[in-house]
PDB file of N, CA and C in Angstrom:
ATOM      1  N   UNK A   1       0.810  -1.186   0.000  1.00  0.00           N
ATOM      2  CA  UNK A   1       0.000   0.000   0.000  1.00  0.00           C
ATOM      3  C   UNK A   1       0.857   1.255   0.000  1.00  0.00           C
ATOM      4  N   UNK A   2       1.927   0.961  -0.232  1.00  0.00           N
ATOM      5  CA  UNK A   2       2.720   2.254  -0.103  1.00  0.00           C
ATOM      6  C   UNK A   2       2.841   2.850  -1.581  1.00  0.00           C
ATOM      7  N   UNK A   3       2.040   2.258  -2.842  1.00  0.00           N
ATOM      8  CA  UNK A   3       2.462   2.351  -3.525  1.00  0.00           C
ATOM      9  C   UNK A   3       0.859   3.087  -3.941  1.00  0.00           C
ATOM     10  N   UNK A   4       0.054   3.293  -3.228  1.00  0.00           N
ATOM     11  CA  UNK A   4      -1.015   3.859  -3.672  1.00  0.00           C
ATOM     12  C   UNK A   4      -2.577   2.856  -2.386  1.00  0.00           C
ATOM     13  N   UNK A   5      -3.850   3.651  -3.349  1.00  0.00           N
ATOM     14  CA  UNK A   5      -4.520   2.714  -2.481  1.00  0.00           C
ATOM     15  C   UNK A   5      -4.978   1.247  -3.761  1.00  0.00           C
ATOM     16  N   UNK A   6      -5.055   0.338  -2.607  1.00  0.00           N
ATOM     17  CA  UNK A   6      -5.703  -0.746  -3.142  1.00  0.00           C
ATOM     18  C   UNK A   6      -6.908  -1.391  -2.997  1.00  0.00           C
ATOM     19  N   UNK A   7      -7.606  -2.156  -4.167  1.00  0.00           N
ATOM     20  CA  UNK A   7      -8.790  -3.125  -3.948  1.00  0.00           C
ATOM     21  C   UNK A   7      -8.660  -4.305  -3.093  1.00  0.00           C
ATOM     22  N   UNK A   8      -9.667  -4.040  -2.453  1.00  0.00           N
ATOM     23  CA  UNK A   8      -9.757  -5.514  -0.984  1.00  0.00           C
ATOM     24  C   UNK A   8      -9.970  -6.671  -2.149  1.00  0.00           C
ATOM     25  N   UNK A   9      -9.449  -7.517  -1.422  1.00  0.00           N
ATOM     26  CA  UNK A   9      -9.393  -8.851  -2.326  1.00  0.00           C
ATOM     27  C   UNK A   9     -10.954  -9.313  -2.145  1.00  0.00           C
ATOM     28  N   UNK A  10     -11.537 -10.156  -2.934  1.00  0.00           N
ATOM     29  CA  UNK A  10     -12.447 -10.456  -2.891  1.00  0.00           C
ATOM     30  C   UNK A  10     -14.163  -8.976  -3.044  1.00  0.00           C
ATOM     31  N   UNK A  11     -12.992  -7.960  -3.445  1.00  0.00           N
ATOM     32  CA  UNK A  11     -14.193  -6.800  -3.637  1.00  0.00           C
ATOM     33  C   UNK A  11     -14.100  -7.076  -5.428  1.00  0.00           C
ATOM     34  N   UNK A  12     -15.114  -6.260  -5.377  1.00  0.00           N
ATOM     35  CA  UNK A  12     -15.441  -5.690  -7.004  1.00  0.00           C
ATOM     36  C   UNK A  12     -14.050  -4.993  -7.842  1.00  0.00           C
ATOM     37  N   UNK A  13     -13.239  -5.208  -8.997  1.00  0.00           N
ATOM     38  CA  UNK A  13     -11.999  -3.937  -9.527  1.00  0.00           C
ATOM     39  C   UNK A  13     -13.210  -3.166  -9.644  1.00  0.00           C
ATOM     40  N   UNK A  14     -12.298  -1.895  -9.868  1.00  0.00           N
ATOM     41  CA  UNK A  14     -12.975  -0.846  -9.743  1.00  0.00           C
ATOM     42  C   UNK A  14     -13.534  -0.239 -11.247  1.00  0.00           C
ATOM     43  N   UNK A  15     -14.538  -1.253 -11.599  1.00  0.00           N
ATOM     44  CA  UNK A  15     -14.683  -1.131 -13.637  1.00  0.00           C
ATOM     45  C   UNK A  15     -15.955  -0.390 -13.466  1.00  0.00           C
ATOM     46  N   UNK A  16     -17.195  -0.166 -12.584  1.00  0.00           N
ATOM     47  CA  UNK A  16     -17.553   0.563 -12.353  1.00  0.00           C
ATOM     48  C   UNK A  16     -18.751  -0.307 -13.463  1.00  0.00           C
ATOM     49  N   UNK A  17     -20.408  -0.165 -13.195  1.00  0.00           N
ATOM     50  CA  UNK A  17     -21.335  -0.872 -13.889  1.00  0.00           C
ATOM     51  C   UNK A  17     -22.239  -1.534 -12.132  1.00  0.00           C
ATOM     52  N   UNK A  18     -23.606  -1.415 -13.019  1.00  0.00           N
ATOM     53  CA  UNK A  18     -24.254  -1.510 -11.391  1.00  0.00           C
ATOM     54  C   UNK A  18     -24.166  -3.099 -11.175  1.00  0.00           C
ATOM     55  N   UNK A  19     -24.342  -3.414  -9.633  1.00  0.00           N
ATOM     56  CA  UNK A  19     -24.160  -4.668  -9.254  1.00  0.00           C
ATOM     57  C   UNK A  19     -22.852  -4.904  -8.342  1.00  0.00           C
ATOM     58  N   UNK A  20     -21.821  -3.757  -8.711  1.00  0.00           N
ATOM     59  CA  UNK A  20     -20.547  -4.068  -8.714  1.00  0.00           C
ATOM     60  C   UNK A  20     -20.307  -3.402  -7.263  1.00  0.00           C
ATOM     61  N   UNK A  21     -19.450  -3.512  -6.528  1.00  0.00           N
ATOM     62  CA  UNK A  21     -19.286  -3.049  -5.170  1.00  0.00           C
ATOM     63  C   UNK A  21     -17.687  -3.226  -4.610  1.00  0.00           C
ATOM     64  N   UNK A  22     -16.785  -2.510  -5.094  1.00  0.00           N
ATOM     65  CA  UNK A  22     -15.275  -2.091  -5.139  1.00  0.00           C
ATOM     66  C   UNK A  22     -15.117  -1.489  -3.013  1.00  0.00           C
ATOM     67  N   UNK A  23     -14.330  -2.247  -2.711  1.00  0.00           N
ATOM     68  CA  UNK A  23     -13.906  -2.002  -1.792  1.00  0.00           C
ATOM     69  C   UNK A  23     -12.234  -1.313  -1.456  1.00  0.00           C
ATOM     70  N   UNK A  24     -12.165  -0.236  -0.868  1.00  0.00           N
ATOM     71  CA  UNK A  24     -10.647   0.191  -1.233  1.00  0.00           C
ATOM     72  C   UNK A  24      -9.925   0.306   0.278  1.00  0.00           C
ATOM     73  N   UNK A  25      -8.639   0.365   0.370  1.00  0.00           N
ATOM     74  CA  UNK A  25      -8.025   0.288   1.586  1.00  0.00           C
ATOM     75  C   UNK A  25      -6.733   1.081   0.926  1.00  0.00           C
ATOM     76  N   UNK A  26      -6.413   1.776   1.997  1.00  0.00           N
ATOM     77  CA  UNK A  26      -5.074   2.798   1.639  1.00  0.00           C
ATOM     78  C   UNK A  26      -4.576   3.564   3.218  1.00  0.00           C
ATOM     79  N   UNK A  27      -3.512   4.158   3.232  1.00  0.00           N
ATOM     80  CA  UNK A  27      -2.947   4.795   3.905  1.00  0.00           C
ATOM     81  C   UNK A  27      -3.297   6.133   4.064  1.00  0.00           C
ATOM     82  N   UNK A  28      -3.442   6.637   5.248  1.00  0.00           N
ATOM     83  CA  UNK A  28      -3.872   8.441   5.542  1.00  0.00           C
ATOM     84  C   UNK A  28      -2.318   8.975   4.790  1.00  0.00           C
ATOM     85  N   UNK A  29      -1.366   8.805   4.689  1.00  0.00           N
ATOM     86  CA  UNK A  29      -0.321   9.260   4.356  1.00  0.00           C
ATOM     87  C   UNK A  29       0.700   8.927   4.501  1.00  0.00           C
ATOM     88  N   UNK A  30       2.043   8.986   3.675  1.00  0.00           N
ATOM     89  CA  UNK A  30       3.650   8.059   3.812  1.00  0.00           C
ATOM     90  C   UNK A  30       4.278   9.606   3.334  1.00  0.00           C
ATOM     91  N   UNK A  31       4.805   9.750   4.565  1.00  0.00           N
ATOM     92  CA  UNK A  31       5.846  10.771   4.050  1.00  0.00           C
ATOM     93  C   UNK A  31       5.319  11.866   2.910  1.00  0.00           C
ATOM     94  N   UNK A  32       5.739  11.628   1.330  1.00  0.00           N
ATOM     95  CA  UNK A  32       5.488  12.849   0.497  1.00  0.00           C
ATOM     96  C   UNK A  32       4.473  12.537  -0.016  1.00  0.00           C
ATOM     97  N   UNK A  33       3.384  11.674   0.373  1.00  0.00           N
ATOM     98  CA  UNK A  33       2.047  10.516  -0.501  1.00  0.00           C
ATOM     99  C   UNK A  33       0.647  11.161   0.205  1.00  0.00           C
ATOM    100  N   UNK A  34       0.034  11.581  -0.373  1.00  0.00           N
ATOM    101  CA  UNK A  34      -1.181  12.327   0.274  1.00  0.00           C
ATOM    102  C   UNK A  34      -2.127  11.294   0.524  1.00  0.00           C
ATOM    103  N   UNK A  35      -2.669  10.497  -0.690  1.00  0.00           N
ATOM    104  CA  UNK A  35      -3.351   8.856  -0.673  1.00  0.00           C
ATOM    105  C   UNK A  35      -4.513   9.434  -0.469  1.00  0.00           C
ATOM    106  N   UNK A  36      -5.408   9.127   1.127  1.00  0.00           N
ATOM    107  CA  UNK A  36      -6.395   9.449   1.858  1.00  0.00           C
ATOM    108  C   UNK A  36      -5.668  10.355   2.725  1.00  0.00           C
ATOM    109  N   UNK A  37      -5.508  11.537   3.120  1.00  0.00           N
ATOM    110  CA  UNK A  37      -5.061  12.211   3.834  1.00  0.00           C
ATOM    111  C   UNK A  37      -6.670  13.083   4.184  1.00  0.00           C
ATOM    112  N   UNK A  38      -7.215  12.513   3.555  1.00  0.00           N
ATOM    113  CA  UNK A  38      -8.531  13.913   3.664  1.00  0.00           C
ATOM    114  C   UNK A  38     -10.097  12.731   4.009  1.00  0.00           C
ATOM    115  N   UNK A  39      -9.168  11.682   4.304  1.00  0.00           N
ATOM    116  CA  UNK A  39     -10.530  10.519   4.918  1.00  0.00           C
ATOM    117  C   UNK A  39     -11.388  10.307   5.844  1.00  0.00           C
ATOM    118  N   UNK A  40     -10.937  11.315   6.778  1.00  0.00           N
ATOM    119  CA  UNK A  40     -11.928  11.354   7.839  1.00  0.00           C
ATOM    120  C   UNK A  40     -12.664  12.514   7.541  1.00  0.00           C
ATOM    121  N   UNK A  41     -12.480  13.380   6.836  1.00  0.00           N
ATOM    122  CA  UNK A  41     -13.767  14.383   6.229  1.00  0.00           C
ATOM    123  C   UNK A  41     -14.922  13.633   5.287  1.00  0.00           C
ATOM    124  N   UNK A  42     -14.823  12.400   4.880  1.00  0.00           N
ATOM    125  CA  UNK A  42     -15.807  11.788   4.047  1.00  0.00           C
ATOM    126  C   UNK A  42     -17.484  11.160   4.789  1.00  0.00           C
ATOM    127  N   UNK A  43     -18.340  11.513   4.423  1.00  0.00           N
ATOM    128  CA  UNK A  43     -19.546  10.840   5.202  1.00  0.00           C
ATOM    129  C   UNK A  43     -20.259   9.980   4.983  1.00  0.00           C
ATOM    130  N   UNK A  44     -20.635   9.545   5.242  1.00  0.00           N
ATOM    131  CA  UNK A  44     -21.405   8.898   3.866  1.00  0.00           C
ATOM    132  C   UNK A  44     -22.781   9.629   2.938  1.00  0.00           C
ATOM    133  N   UNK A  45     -23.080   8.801   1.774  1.00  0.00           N
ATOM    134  CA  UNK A  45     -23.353   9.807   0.647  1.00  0.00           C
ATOM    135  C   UNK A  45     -22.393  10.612   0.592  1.00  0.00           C
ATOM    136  N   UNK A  46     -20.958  11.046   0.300  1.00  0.00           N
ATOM    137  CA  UNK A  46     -20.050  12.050  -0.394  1.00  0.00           C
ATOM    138  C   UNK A  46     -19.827  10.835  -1.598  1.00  0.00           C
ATOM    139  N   UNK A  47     -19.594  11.424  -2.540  1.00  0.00           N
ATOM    140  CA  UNK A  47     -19.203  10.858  -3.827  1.00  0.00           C
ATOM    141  C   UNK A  47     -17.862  11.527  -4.117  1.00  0.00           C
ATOM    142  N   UNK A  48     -17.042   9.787  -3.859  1.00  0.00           N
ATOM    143  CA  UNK A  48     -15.906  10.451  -4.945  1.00  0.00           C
ATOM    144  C   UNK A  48     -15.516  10.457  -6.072  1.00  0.00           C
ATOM    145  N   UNK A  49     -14.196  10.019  -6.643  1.00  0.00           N
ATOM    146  CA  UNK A  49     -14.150   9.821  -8.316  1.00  0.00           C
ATOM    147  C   UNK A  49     -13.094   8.823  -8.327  1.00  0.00           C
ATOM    148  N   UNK A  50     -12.721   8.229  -9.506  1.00  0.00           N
ATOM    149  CA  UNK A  50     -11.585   7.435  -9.573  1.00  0.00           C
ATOM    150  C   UNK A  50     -11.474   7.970 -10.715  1.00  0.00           C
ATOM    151  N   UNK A  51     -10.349   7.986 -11.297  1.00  0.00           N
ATOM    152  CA  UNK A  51      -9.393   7.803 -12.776  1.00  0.00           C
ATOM    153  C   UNK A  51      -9.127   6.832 -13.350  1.00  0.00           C
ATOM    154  N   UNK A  52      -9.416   6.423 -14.039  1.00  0.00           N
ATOM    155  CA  UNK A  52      -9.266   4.995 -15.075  1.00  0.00           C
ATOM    156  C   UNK A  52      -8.176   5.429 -16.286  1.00  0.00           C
ATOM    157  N   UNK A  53      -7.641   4.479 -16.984  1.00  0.00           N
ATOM    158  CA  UNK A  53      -6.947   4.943 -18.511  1.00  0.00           C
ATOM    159  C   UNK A  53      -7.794   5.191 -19.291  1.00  0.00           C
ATOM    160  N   UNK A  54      -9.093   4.819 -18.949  1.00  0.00           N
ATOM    161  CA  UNK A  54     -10.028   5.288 -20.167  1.00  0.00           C
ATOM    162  C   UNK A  54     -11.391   5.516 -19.513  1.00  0.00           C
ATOM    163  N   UNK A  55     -11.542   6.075 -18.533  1.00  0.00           N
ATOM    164  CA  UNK A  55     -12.970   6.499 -17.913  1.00  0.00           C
ATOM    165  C   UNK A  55     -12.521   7.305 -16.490  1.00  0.00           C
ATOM    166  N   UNK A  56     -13.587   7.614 -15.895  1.00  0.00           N
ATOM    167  CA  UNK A  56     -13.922   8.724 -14.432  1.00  0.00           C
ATOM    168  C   UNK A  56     -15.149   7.679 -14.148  1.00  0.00           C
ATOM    169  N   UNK A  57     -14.721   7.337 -12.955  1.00  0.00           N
ATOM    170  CA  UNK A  57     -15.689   6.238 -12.463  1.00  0.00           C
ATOM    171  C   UNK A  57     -16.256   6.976 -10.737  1.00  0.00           C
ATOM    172  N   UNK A  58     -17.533   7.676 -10.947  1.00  0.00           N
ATOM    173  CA  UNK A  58     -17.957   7.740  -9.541  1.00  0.00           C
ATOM    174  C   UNK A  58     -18.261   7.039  -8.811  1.00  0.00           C
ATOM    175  N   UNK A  59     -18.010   7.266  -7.034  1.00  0.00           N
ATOM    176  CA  UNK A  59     -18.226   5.811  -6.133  1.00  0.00           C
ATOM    177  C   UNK A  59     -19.132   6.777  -5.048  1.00  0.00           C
ATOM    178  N   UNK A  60     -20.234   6.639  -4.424  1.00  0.00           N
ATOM    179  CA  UNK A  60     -21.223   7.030  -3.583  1.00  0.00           C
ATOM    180  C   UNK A  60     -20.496   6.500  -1.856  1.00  0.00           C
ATOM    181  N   UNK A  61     -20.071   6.963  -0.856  1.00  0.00           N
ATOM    182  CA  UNK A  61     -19.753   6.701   0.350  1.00  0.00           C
ATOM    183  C   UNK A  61     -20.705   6.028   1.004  1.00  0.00           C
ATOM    184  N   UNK A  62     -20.804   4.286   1.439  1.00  0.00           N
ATOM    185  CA  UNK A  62     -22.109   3.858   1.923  1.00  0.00           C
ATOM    186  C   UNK A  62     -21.706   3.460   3.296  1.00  0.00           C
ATOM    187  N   UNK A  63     -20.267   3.197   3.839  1.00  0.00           N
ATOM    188  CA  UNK A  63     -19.821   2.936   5.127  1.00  0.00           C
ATOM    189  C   UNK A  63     -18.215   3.051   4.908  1.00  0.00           C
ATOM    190  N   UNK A  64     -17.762   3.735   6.218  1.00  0.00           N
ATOM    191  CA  UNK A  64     -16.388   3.528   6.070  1.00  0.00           C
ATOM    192  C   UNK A  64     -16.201   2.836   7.729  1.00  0.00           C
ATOM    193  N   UNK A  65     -14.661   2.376   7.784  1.00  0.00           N
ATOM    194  CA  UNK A  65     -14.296   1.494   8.696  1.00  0.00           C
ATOM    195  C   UNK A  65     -13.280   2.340   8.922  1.00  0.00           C
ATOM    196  N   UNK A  66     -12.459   2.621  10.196  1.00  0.00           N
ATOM    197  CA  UNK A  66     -10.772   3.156  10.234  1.00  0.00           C
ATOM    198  C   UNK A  66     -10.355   2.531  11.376  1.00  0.00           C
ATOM    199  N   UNK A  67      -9.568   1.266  10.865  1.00  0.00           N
ATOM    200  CA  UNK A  67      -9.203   0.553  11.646  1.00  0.00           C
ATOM    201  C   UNK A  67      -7.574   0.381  11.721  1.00  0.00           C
TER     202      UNK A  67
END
């Protein structure tokens, strides 16, 4: 995870299409790596975005965990 955030195994990749349910896990921050640095401001219902090589995939906030 130092290398960004990642998909929980056994979640959805993040291809985005209904049905699908992408779970992500990452770091508040490593040194010069922002990641989630801004994760405990999220509520649920906030929508964020992802970047794809070939799409912008929105994700709706339905529970978070910070464990």
């Amino acid at each position: 995870m130092d290398k960004g955030v990642g998909q929980v195994e056994g979640s959805s990749i993040p291809i985005g299409g209904e049905g699908t349910h992408t779970v992500l896990a990452g770091h508040r921050g490593l040194g010069t790596k922002e990641m989630f640095r801004h994760i405990d401001e999220l509520r649920e219902g906030d929508v964020f975005y992802i970047y794809t090589w070939s799409e912008t995939l929105s994700y709706r906030v339905s529970e978070k965990q910070i464990i």
